[in-house]
Protein backbone atom coordinates (compact mmCIF):
# COMPACT_ATOMS: atom_id res chain seq x y z
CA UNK A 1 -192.28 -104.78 -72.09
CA UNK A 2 -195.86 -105.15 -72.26
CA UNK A 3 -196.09 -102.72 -69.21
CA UNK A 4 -194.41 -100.17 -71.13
CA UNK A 5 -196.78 -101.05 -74.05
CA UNK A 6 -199.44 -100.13 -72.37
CA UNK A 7 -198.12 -96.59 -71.67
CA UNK A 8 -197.54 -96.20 -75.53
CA UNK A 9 -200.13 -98.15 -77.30
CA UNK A 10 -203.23 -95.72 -75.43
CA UNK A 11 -202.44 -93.43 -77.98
CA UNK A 12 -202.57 -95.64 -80.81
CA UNK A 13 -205.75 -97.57 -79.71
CA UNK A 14 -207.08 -95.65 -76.58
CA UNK A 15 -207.28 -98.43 -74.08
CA UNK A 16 -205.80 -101.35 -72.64
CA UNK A 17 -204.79 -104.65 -74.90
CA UNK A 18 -206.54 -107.46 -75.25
CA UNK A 19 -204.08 -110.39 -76.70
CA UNK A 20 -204.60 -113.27 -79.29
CA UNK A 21 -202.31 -115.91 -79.90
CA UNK A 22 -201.79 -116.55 -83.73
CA UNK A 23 -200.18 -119.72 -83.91
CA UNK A 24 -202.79 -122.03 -85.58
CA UNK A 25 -203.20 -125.79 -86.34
CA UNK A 26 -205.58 -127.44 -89.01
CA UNK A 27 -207.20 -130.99 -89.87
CA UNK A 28 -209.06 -132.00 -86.97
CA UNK A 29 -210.62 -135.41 -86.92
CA UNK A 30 -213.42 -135.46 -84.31
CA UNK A 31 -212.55 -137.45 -81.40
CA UNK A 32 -215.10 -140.67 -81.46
CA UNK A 33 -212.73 -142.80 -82.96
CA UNK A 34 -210.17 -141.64 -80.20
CA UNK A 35 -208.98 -144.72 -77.88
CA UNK A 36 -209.73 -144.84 -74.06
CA UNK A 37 -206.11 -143.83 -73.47
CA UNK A 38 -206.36 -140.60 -75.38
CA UNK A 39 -209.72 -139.68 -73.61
CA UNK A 40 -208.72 -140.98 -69.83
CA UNK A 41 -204.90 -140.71 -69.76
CA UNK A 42 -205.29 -136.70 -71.27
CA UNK A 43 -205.29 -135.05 -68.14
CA UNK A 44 -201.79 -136.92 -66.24
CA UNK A 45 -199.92 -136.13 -69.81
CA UNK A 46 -201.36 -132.47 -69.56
CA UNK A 47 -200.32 -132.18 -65.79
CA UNK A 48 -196.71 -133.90 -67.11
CA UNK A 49 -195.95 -131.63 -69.61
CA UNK A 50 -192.62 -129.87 -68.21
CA UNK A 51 -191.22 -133.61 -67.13
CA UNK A 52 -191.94 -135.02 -70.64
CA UNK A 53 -190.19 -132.00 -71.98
CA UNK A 54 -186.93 -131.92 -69.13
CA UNK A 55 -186.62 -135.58 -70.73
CA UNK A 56 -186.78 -134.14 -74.54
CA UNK A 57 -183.72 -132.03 -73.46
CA UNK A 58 -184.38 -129.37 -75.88
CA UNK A 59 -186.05 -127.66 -79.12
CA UNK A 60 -187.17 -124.90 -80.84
CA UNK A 61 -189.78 -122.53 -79.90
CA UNK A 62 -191.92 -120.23 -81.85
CA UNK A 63 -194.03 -117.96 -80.00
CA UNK A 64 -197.00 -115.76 -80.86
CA UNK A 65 -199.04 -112.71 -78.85
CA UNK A 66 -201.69 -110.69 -80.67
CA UNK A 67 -202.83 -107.43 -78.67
CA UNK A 68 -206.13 -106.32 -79.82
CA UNK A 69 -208.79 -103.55 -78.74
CA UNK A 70 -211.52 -101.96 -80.84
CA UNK A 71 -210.59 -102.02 -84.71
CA UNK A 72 -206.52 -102.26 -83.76
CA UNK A 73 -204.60 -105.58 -83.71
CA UNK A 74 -201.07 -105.54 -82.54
CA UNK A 75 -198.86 -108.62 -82.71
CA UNK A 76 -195.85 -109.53 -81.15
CA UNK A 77 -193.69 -113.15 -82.23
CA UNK A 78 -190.64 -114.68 -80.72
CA UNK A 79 -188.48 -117.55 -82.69
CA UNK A 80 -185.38 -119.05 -80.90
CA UNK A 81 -184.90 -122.35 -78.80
CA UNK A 82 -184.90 -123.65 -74.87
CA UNK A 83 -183.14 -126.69 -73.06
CA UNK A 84 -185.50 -127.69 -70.95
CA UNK A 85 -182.72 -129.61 -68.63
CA UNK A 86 -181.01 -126.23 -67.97
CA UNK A 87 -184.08 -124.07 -68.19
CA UNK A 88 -182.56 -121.65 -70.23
CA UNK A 89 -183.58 -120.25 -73.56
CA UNK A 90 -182.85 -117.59 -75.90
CA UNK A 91 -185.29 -115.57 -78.09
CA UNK A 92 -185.43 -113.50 -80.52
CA UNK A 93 -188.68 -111.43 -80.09
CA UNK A 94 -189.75 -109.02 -82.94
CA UNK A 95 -192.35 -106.42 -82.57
CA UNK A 96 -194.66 -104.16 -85.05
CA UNK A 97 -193.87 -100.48 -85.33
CA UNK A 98 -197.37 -99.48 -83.37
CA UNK A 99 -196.38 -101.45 -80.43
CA UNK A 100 -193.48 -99.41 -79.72
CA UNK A 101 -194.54 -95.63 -81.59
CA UNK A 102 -193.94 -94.28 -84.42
CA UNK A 103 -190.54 -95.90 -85.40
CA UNK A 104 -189.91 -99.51 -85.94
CA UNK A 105 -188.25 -101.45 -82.90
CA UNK A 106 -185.54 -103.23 -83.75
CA UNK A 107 -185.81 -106.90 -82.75
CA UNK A 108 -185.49 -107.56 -78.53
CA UNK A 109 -182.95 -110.52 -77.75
CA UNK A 110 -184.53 -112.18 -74.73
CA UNK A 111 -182.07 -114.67 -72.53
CA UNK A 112 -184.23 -117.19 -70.20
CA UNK A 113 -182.48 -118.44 -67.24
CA UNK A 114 -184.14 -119.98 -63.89
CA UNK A 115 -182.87 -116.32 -62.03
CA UNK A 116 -183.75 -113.99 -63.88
CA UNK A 117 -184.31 -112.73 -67.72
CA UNK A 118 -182.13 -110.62 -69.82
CA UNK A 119 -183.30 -108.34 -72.64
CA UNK A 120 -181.36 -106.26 -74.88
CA UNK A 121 -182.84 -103.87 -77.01
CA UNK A 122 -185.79 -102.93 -74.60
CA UNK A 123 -185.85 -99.33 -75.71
CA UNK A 124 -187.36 -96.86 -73.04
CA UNK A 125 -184.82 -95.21 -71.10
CA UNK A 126 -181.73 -98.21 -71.89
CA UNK A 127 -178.88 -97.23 -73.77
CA UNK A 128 -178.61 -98.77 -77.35
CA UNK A 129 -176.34 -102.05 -76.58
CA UNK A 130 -176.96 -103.10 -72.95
CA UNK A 131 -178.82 -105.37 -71.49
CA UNK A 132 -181.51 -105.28 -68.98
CA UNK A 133 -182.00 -108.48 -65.89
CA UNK A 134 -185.49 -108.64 -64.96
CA UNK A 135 -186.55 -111.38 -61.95
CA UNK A 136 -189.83 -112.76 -63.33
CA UNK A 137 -190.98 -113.12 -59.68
CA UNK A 138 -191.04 -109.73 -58.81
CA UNK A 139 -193.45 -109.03 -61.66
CA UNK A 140 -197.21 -109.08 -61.33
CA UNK A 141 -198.02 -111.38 -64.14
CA UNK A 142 -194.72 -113.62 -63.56
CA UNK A 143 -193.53 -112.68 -66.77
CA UNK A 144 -196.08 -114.87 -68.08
CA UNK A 145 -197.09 -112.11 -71.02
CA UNK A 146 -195.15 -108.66 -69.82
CA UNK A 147 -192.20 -109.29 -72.37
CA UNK A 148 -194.03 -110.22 -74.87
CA UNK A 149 -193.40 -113.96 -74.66
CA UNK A 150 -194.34 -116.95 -72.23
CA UNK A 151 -191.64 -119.12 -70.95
CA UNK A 152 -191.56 -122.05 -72.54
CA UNK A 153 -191.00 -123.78 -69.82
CA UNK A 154 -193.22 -121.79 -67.38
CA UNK A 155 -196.29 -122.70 -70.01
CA UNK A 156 -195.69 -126.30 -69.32
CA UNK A 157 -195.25 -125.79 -65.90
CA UNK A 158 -198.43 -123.91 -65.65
CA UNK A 159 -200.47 -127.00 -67.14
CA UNK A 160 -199.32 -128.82 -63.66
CA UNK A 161 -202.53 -126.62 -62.26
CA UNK A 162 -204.78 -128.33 -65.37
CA UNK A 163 -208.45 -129.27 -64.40
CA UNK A 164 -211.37 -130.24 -66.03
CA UNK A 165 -209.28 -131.45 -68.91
CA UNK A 166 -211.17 -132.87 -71.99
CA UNK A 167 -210.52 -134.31 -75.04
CA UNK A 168 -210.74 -133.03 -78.49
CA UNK A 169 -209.72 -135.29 -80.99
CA UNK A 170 -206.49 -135.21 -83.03
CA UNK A 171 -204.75 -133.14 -85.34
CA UNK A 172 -201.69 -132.69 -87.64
CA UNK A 173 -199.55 -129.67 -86.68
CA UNK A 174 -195.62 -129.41 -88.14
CA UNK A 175 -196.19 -132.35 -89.76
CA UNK A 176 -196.77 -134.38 -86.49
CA UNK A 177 -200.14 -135.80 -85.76
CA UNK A 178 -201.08 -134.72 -82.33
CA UNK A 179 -203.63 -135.08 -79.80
CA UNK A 180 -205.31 -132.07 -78.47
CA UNK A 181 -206.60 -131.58 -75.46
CA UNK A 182 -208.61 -128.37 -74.15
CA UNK A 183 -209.26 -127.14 -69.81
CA UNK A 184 -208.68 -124.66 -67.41
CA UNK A 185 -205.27 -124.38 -65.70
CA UNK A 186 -205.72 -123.34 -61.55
CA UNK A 187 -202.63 -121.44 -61.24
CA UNK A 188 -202.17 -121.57 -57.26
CA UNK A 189 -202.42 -125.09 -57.96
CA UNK A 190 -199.97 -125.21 -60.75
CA UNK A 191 -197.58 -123.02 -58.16
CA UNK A 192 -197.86 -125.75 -55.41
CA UNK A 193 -196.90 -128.57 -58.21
CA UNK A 194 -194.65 -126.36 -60.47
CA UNK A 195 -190.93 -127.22 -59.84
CA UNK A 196 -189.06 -125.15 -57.49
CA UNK A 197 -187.73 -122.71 -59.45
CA UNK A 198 -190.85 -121.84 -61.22
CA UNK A 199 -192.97 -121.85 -58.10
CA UNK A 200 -192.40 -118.05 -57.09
CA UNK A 201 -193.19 -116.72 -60.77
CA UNK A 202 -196.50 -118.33 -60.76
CA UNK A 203 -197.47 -117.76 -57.37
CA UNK A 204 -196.79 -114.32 -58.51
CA UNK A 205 -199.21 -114.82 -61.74
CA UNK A 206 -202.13 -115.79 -59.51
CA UNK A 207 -201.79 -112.51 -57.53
CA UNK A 208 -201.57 -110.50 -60.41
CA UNK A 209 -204.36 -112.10 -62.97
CA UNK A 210 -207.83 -111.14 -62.41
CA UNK A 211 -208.29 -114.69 -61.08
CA UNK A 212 -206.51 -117.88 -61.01
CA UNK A 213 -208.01 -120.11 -63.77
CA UNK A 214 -206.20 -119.97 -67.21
CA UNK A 215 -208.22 -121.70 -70.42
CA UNK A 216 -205.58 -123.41 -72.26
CA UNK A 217 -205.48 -125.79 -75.39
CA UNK A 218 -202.56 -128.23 -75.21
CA UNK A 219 -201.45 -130.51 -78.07
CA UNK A 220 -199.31 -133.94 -77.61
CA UNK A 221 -197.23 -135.46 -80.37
CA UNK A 222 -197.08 -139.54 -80.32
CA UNK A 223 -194.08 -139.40 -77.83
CA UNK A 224 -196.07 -137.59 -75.11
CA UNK A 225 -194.16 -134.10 -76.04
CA UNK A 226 -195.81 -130.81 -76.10
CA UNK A 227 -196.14 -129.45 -79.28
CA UNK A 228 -198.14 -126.67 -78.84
CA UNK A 229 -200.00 -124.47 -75.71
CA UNK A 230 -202.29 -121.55 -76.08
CA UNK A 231 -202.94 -120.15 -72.84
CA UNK A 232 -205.26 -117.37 -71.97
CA UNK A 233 -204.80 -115.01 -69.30
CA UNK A 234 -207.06 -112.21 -67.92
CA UNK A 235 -205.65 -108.61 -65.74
CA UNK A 236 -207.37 -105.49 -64.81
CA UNK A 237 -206.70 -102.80 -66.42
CA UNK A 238 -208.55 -99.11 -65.57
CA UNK A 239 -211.97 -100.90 -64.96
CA UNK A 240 -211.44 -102.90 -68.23
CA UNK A 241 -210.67 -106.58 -68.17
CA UNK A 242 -208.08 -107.44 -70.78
CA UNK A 243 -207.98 -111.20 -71.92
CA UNK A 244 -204.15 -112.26 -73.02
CA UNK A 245 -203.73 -115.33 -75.19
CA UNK A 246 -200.17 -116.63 -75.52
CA UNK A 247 -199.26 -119.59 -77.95
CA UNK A 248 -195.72 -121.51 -78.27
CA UNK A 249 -195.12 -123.54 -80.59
CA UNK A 250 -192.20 -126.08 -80.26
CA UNK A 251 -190.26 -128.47 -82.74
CA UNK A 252 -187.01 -129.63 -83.87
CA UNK A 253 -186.69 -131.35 -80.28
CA UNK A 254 -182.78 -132.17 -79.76
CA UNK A 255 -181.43 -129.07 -81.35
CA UNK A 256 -178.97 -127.25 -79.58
CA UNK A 257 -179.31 -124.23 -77.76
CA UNK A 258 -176.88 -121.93 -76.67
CA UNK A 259 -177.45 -119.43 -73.59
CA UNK A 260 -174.67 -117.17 -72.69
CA UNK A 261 -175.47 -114.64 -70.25
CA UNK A 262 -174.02 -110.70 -70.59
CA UNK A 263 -171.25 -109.43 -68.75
CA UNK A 264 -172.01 -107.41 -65.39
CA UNK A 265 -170.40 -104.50 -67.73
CA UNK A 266 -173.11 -104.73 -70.37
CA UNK A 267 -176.40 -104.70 -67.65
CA UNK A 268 -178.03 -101.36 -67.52
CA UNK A 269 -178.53 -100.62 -64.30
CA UNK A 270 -180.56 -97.51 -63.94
CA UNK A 271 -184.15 -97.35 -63.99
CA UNK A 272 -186.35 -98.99 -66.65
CA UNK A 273 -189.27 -97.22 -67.57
């Protein structure tokens, strides 16, 4: 999607996006006060983020990407849930009329599944009503920003790559008081530690980014849970380095989520644009 973005939006802003992720949390208390545990246990409970959340089960996920060059801002937000034990998710992903042309988009339905991810409503070249199957690992970025929304499960399991991890004191977000944490994610490391069905997509990601480490902010709720990742990602584009910052925001952990894929029938299988 964002490939096809980038096509589009040259004549609305004349070069390449740069994304900004919009999801925001206030009230932080600096982090003197902050106990040994919070300063020297931050960087195993970063790494750990996707096993803390396959315990969780499941929850609700907001997510957030702003594209942005010169004067023009562009953004692009996803609500919907995942289950983290089936890795599997379903979004709804709604995008601004300037991302797309002239004429408002109608909302894109995105199904997450550990094979593949199906999208109806793409536009381009699909007929109105079918679906299209994508394999993440076959894309250059991993699918990490190109449909306009991170895996919430891939974000976590990019965090397994997390170096240099520091503390930064806490903060309430959702109502939760949560410990934030702030580093750079190696993401050929995070592909040797990711779990095996994530490994290809961000072995992929490493190839594709301008380079391998991703600055991320990560933010821990009392039970060890991630509440919130803001990951920023960097590509070449025409001589012009583009910076992509993706945010997910989840809550409600528990809630049930229900992935049901489309029947061969409804799967567009021509060429996407």
């Amino acid at each position: 999607m964002v490939e096809q973005y980038r096509g589009r939006a040259r004549a609305l802003a004349g070069a390449a996006f740069a994304l900004v992720g919009v999801v925001g949390a206030a009230g932080c208390t600096a982090g003197a006060g902050a106990s040994a545990d919070d300063r020297n246990g931050g960087p195993e409970a970063v790494r750990e983020a996707a096993h803390v959340l396959a315990g969780a089960g499941s929850s609700r996920a907001r997510t957030a990407m702003t594209m942005a060059t010169g004067g023009t801002r562009v953004t692009i937000r996803g609500t919907g849930g995942f289950d983290f034990r089936r890795r599997s998710g379903r979004l709804r992903v709604v995008l601004p009329p300037d991302a797309a042309g002239a004429e408002e988009h109608p909302p894109i339905t995105e199904l997450l599944t550990p094979a593949a991810v199906y999208m109806k409503n793409r536009g381009a070249n699909v007929p109105a009503g079918q679906w299209v199957r994508i394999e993440p690992e076959k894309l250059s970025d991993g699918n990490l920003v190109t449909n306009g929304a991170t895996d919430p499960l891939v974000a976590a399991e990019l965090l397994r790559g997390a170096r240099a991890v520091a503390y930064a004191g806490t903060e309430e977000l959702a109502g939760a008081r949560v410990r934030h944490y702030k580093g750079t994610a190696d993401l050929t490391v995070a592909a040797r530690n990711a779990a095996p069905q994530v490994r290809a997509v961000l072995a992929a990601a490493a190839k594709g980014f301008a380079g391998p480490g991703v600055p991320f902010d990560a933010y821990f709720d009392a039970q060890g849970r991630l509440r919130k990742v803001r990951e920023m990602f960097s590509f070449a584009n025409k001589g012009q380095t583009v910076q992509v910052a993706s945010t997910t925001l989840l809550y409600d952990f528990g809630a049930p989520v229900a992935v049901t894929l489309p029947p061969l029938a409804d799967i567009y299988a021509g060429t996407v644009e």
